[in-house]
PDB file of N, CA and C in Angstrom:
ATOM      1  N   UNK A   1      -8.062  19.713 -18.710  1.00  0.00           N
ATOM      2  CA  UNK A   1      -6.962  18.922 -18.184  1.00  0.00           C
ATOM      3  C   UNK A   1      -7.302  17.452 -18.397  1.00  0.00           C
ATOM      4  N   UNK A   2      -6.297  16.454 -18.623  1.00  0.00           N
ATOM      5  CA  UNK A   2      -6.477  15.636 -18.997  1.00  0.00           C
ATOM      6  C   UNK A   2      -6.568  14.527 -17.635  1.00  0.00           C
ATOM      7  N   UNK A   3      -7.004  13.452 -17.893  1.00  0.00           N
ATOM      8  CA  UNK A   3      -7.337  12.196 -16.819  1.00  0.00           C
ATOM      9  C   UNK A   3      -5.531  12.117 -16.192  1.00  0.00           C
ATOM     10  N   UNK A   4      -5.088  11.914 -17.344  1.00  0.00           N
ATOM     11  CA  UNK A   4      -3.301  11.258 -16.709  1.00  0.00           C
ATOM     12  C   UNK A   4      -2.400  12.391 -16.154  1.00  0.00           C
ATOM     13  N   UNK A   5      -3.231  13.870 -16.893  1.00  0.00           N
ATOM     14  CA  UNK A   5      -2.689  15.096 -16.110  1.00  0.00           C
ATOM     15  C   UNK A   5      -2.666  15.566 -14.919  1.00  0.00           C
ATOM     16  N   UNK A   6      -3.880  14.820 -14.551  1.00  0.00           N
ATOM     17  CA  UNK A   6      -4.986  15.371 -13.364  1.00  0.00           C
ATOM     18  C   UNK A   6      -4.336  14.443 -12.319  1.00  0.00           C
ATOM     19  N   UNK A   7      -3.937  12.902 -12.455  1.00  0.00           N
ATOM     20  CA  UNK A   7      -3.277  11.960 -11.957  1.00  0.00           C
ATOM     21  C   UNK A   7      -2.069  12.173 -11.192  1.00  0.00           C
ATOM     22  N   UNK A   8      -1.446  12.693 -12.682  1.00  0.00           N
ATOM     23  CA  UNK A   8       0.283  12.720 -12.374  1.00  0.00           C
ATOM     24  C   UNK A   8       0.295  14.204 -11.341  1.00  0.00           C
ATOM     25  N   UNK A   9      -0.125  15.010 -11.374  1.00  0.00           N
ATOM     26  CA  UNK A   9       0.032  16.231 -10.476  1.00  0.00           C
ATOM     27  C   UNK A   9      -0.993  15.975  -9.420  1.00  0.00           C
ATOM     28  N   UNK A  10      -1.740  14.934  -8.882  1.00  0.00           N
ATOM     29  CA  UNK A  10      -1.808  14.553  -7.800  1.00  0.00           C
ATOM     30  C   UNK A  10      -0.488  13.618  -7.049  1.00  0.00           C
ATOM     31  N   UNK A  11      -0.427  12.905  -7.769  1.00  0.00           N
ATOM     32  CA  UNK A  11       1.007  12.008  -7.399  1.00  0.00           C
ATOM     33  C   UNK A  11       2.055  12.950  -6.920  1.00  0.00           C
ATOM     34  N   UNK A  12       2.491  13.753  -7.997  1.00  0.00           N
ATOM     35  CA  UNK A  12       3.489  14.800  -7.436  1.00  0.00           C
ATOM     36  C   UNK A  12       3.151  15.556  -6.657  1.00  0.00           C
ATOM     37  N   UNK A  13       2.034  16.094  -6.180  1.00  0.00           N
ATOM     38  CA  UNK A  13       2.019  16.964  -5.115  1.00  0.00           C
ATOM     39  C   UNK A  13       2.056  15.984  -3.905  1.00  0.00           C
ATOM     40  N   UNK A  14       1.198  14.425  -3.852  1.00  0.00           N
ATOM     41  CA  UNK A  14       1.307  13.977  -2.681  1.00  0.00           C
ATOM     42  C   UNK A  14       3.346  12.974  -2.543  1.00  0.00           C
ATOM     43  N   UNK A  15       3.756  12.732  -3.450  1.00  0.00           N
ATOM     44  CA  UNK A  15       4.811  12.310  -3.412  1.00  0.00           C
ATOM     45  C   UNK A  15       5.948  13.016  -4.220  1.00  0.00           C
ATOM     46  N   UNK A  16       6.077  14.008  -3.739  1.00  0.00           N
ATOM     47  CA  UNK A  16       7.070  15.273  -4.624  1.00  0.00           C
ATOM     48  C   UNK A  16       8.340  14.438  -4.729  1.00  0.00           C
ATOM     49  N   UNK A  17       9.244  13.927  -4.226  1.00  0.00           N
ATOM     50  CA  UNK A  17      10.346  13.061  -4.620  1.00  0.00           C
ATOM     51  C   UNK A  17      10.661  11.655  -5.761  1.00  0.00           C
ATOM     52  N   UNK A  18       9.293  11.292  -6.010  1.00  0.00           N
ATOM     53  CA  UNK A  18       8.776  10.288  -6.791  1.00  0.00           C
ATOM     54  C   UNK A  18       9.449  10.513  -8.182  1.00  0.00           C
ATOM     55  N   UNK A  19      10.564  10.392  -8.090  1.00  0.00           N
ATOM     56  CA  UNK A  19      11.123  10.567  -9.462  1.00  0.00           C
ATOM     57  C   UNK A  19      10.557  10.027 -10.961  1.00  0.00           C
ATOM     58  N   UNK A  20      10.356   8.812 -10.807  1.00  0.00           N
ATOM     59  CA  UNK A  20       9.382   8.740 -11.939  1.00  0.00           C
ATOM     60  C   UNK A  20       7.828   9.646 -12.267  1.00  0.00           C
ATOM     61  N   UNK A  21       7.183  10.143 -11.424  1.00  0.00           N
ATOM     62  CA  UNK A  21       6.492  10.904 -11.189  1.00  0.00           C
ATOM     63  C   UNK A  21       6.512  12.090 -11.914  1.00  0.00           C
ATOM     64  N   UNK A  22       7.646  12.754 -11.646  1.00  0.00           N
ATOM     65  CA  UNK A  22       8.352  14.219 -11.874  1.00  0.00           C
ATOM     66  C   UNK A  22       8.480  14.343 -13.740  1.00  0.00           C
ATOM     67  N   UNK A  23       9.071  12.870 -13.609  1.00  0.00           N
ATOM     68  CA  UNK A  23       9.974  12.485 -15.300  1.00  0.00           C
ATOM     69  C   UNK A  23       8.452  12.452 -16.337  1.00  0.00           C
ATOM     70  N   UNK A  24       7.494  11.942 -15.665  1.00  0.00           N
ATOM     71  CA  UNK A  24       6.577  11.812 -16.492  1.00  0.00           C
ATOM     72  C   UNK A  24       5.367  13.223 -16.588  1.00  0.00           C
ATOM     73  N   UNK A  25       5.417  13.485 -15.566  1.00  0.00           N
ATOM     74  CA  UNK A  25       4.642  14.864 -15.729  1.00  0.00           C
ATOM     75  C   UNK A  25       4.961  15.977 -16.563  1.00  0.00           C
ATOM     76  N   UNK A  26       6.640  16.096 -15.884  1.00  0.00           N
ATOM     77  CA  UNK A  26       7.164  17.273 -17.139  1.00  0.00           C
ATOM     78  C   UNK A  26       6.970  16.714 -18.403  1.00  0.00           C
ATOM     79  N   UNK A  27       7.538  15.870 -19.123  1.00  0.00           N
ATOM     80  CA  UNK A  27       7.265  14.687 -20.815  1.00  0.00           C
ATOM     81  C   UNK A  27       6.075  15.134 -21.361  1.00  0.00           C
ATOM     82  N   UNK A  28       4.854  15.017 -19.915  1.00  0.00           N
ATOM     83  CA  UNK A  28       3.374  15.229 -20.419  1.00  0.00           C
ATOM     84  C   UNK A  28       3.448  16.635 -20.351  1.00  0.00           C
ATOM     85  N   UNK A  29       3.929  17.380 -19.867  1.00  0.00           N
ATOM     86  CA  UNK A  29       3.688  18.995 -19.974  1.00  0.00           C
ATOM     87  C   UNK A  29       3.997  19.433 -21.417  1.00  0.00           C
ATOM     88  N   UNK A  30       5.524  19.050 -21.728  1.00  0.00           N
ATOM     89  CA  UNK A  30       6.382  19.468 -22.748  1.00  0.00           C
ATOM     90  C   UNK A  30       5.641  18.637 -24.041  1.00  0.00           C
ATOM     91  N   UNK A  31       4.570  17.776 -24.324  1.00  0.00           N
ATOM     92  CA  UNK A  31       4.069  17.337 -25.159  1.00  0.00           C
ATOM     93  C   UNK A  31       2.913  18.079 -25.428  1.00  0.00           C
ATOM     94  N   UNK A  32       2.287  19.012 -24.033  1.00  0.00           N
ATOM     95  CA  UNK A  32       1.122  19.769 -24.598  1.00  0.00           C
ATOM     96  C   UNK A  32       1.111  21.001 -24.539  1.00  0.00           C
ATOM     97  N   UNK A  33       3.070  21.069 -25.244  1.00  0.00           N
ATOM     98  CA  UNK A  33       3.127  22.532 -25.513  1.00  0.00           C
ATOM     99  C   UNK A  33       3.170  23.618 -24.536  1.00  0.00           C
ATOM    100  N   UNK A  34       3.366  22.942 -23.060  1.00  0.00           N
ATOM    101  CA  UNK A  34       3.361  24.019 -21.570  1.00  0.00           C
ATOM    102  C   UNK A  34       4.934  23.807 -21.169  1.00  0.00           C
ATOM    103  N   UNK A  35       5.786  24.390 -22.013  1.00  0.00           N
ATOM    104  CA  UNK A  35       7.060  24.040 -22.116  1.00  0.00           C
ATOM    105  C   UNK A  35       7.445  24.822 -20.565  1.00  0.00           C
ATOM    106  N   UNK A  36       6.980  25.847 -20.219  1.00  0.00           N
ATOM    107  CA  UNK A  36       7.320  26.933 -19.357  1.00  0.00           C
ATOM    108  C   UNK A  36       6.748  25.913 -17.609  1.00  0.00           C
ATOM    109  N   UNK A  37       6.039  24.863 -17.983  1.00  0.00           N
ATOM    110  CA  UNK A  37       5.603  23.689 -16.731  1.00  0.00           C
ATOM    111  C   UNK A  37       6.627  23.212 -16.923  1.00  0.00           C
ATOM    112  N   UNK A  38       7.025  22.366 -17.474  1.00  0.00           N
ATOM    113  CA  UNK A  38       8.129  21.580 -17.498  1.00  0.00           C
ATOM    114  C   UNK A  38       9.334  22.068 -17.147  1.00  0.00           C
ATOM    115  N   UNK A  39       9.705  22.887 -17.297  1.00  0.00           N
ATOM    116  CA  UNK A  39      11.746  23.475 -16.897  1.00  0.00           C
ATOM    117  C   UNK A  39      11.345  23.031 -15.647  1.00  0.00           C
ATOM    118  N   UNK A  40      10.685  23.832 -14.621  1.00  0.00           N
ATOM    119  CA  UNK A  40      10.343  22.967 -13.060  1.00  0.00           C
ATOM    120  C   UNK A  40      10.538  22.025 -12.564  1.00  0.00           C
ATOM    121  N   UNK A  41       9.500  20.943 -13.077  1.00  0.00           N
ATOM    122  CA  UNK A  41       9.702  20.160 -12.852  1.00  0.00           C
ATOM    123  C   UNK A  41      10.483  19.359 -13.419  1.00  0.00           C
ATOM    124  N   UNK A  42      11.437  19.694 -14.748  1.00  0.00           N
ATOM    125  CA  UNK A  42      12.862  18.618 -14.612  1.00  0.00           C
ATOM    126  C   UNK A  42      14.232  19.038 -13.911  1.00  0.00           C
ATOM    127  N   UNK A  43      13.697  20.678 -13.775  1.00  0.00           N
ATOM    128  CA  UNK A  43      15.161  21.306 -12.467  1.00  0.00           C
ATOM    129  C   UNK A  43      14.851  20.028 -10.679  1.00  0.00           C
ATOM    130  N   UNK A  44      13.750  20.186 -10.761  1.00  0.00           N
ATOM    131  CA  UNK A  44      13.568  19.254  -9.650  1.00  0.00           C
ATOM    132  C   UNK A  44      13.787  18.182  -9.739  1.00  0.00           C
ATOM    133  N   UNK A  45      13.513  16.931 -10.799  1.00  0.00           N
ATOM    134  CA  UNK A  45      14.265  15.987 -10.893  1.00  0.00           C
ATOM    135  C   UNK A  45      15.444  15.960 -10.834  1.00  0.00           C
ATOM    136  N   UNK A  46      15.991  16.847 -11.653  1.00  0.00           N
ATOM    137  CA  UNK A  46      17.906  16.839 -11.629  1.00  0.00           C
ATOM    138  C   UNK A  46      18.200  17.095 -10.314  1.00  0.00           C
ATOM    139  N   UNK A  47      17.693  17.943  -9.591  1.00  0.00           N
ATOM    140  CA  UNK A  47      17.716  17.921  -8.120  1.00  0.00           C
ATOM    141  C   UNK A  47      18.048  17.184  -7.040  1.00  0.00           C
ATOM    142  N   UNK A  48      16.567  16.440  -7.050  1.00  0.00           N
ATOM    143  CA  UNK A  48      16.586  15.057  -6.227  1.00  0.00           C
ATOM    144  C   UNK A  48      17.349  13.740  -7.016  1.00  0.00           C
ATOM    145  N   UNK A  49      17.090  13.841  -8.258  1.00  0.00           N
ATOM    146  CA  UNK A  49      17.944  12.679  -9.085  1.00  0.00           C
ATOM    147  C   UNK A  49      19.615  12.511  -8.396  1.00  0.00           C
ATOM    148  N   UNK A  50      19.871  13.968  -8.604  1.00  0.00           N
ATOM    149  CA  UNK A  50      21.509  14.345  -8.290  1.00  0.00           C
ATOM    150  C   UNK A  50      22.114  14.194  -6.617  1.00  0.00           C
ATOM    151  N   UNK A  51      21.136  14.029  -5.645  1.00  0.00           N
ATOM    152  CA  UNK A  51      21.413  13.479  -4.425  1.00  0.00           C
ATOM    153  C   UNK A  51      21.677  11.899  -4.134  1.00  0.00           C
ATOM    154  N   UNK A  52      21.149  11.474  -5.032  1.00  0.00           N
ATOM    155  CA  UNK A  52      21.085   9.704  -4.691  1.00  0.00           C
ATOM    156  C   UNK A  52      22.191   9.399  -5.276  1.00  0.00           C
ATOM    157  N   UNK A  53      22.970   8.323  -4.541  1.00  0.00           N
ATOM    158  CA  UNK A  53      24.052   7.544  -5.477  1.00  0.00           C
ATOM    159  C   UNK A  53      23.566   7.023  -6.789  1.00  0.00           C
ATOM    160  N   UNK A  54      23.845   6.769  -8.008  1.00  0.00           N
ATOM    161  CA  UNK A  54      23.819   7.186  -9.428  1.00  0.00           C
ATOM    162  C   UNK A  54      23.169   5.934  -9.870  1.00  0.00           C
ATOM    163  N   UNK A  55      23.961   4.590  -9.407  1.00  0.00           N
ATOM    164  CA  UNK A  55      23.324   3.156  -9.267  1.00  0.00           C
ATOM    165  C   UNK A  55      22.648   2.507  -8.632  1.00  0.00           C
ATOM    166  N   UNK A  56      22.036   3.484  -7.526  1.00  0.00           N
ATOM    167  CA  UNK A  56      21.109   3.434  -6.303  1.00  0.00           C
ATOM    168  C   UNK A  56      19.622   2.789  -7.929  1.00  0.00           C
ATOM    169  N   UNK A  57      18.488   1.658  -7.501  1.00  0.00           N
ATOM    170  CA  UNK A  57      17.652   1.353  -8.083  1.00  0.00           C
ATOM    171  C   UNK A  57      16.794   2.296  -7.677  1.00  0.00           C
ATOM    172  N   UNK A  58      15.470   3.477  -8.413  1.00  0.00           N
ATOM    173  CA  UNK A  58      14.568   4.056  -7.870  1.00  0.00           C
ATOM    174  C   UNK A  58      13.531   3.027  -7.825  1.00  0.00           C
ATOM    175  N   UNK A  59      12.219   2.727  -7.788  1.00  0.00           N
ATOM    176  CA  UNK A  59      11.058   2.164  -8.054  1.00  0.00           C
ATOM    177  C   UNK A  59      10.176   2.946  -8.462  1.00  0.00           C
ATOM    178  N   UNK A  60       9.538   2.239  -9.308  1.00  0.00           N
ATOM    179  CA  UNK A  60       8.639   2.731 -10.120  1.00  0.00           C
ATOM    180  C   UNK A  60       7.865   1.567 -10.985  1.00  0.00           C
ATOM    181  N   UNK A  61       7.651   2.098 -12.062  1.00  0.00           N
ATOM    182  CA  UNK A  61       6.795   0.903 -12.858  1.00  0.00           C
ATOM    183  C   UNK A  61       8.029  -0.022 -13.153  1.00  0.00           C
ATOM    184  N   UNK A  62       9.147   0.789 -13.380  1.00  0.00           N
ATOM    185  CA  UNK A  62      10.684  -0.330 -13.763  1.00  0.00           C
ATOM    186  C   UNK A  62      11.198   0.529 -13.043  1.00  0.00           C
ATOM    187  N   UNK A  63      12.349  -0.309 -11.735  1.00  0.00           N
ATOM    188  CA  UNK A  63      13.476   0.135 -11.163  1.00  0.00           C
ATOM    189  C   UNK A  63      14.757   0.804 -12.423  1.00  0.00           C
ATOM    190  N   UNK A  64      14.709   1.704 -12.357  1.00  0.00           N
ATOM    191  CA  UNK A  64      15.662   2.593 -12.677  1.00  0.00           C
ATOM    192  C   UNK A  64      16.764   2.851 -11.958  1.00  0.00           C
ATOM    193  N   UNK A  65      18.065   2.950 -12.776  1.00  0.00           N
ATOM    194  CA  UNK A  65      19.436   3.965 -11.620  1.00  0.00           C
ATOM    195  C   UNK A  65      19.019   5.152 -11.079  1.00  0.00           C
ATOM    196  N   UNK A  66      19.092   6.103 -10.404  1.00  0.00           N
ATOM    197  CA  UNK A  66      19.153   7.375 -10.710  1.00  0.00           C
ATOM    198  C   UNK A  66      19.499   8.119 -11.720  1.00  0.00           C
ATOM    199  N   UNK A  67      20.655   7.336 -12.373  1.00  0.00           N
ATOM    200  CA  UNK A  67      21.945   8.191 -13.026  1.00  0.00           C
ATOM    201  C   UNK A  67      20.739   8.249 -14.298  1.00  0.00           C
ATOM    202  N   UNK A  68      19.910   7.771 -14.043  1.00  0.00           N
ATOM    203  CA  UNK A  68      18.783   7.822 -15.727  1.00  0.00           C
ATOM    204  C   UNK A  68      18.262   9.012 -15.573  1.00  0.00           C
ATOM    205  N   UNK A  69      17.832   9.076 -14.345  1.00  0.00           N
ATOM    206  CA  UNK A  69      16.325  10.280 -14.107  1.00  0.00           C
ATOM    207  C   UNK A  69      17.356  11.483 -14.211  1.00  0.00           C
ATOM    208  N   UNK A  70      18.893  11.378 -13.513  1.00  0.00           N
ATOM    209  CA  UNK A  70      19.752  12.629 -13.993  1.00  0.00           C
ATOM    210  C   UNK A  70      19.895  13.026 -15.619  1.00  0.00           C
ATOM    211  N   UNK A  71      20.646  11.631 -16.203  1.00  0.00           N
ATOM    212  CA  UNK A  71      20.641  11.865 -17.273  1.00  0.00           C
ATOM    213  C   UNK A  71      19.411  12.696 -18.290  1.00  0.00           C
ATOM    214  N   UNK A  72      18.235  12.144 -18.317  1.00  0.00           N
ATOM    215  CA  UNK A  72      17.093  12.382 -18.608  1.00  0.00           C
ATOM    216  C   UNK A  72      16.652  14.599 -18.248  1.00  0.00           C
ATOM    217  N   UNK A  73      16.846  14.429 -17.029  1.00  0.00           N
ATOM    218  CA  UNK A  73      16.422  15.733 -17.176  1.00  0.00           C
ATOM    219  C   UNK A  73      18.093  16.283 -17.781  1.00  0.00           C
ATOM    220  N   UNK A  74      18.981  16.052 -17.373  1.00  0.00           N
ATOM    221  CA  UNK A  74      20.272  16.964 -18.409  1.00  0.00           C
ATOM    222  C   UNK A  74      20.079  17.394 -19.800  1.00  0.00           C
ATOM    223  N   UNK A  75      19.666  15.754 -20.076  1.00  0.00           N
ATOM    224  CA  UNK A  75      19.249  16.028 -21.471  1.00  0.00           C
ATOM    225  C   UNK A  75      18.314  17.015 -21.858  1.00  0.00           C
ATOM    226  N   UNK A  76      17.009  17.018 -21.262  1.00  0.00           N
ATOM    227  CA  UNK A  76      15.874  17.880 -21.251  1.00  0.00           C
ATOM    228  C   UNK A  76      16.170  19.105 -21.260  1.00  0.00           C
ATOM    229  N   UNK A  77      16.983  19.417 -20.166  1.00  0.00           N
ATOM    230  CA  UNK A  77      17.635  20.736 -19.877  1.00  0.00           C
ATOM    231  C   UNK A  77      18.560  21.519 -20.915  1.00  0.00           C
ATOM    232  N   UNK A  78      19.546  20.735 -20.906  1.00  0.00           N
ATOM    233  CA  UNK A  78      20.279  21.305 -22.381  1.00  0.00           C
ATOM    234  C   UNK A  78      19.781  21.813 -23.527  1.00  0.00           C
ATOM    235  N   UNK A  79      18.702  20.703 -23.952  1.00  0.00           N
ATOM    236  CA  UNK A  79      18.134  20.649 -25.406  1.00  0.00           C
ATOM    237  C   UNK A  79      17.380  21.767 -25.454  1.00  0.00           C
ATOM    238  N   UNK A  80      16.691  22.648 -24.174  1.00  0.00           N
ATOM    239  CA  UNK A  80      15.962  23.662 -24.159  1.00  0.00           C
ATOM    240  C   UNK A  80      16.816  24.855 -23.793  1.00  0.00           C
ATOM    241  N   UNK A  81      17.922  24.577 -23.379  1.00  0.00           N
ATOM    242  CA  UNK A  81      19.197  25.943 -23.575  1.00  0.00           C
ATOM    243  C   UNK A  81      19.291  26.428 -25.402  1.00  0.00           C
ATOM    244  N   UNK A  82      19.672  24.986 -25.668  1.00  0.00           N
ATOM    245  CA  UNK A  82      20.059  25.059 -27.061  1.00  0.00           C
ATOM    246  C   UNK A  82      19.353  25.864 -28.436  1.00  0.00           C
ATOM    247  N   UNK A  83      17.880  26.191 -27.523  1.00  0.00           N
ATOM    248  CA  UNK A  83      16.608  26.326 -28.379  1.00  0.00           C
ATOM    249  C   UNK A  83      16.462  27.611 -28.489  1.00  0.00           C
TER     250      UNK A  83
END
Protein backbone atom coordinates (compact mmCIF):
# COMPACT_ATOMS: atom_id res chain seq x y z
CA UNK A 1 0.00 0.00 0.00
CA UNK A 2 1.12 3.12 -0.86
CA UNK A 3 2.13 6.34 1.56
CA UNK A 4 -0.94 8.57 -0.11
CA UNK A 5 -3.07 5.27 0.05
CA UNK A 6 -2.43 4.63 3.52
CA UNK A 7 -3.23 8.58 4.11
CA UNK A 8 -6.28 8.98 2.13
CA UNK A 9 -8.13 5.89 3.85
CA UNK A 10 -7.14 7.21 7.10
CA UNK A 11 -8.74 10.57 6.27
CA UNK A 12 -11.79 8.78 5.06
CA UNK A 13 -12.33 6.60 7.74
CA UNK A 14 -11.70 9.48 10.31
CA UNK A 15 -13.71 12.10 8.14
CA UNK A 16 -16.13 9.91 5.97
CA UNK A 17 -18.07 13.06 4.57
CA UNK A 18 -14.85 14.83 3.40
CA UNK A 19 -15.77 14.98 -0.05
CA UNK A 20 -12.61 15.77 -1.44
CA UNK A 21 -11.30 12.90 0.46
CA UNK A 22 -13.74 10.32 -1.06
CA UNK A 23 -13.01 12.01 -4.81
CA UNK A 24 -9.44 11.35 -4.34
CA UNK A 25 -9.25 7.96 -2.87
CA UNK A 26 -11.60 6.35 -5.32
CA UNK A 27 -9.20 8.30 -8.59
CA UNK A 28 -6.33 6.56 -6.51
CA UNK A 29 -8.12 3.21 -6.35
CA UNK A 30 -9.35 3.27 -10.05
CA UNK A 31 -5.64 4.17 -11.12
CA UNK A 32 -4.30 1.00 -9.37
CA UNK A 33 -6.56 -1.04 -11.15
CA UNK A 34 -8.97 -1.81 -7.77
CA UNK A 35 -11.82 -0.68 -9.91
CA UNK A 36 -14.24 -2.92 -7.63
CA UNK A 37 -12.77 -0.10 -4.43
CA UNK A 38 -13.79 2.60 -6.19
CA UNK A 39 -17.73 2.11 -7.31
CA UNK A 40 -18.02 2.65 -3.24
CA UNK A 41 -16.57 5.09 -2.70
CA UNK A 42 -17.90 7.33 -5.64
CA UNK A 43 -21.68 5.87 -4.82
CA UNK A 44 -20.82 7.65 -1.53
CA UNK A 45 -19.71 10.76 -2.87
CA UNK A 46 -22.73 11.07 -5.18
CA UNK A 47 -24.45 10.48 -1.98
CA UNK A 48 -23.29 13.04 0.29
CA UNK A 49 -22.35 15.31 -2.81
CA UNK A 50 -26.25 15.05 -3.73
CA UNK A 51 -27.51 16.35 -0.21
CA UNK A 52 -25.77 19.73 -0.20
CA UNK A 53 -27.13 22.62 -2.17
CA UNK A 54 -25.13 22.34 -5.59
CA UNK A 55 -23.35 25.96 -5.12
CA UNK A 56 -22.87 25.37 -1.49
CA UNK A 57 -18.49 25.93 -1.49
CA UNK A 58 -16.98 22.42 0.01
CA UNK A 59 -13.31 23.00 1.46
CA UNK A 60 -10.62 21.38 0.68
CA UNK A 61 -7.27 22.10 -0.90
CA UNK A 62 -9.68 24.42 -3.41
CA UNK A 63 -13.28 25.26 -2.35
CA UNK A 64 -15.33 23.48 -4.74
CA UNK A 65 -19.41 23.59 -5.51
CA UNK A 66 -20.78 20.44 -4.66
CA UNK A 67 -22.40 20.28 -8.00
CA UNK A 68 -18.49 19.21 -9.00
CA UNK A 69 -18.02 16.33 -6.52
CA UNK A 70 -21.75 15.28 -8.00
CA UNK A 71 -20.83 15.84 -11.32
CA UNK A 72 -17.49 14.00 -10.94
CA UNK A 73 -18.74 10.85 -9.45
CA UNK A 74 -21.86 10.80 -12.30
CA UNK A 75 -19.37 10.91 -14.56
CA UNK A 76 -17.32 8.10 -12.90
CA UNK A 77 -20.39 6.20 -12.53
CA UNK A 78 -21.72 6.20 -15.97
CA UNK A 79 -18.42 5.69 -17.70
CA UNK A 80 -18.22 2.33 -15.70
CA UNK A 81 -21.97 1.35 -16.68
CA UNK A 82 -20.89 1.98 -20.16
CA UNK A 83 -17.91 -0.53 -19.83
Amino acid sequence: MSGATAVLELLVKQAPDYLPGLLELALLRERAGARDAAFPLMRALRSRAGQLPPDELVDGPEALPARFYLASADAYLNLGALE
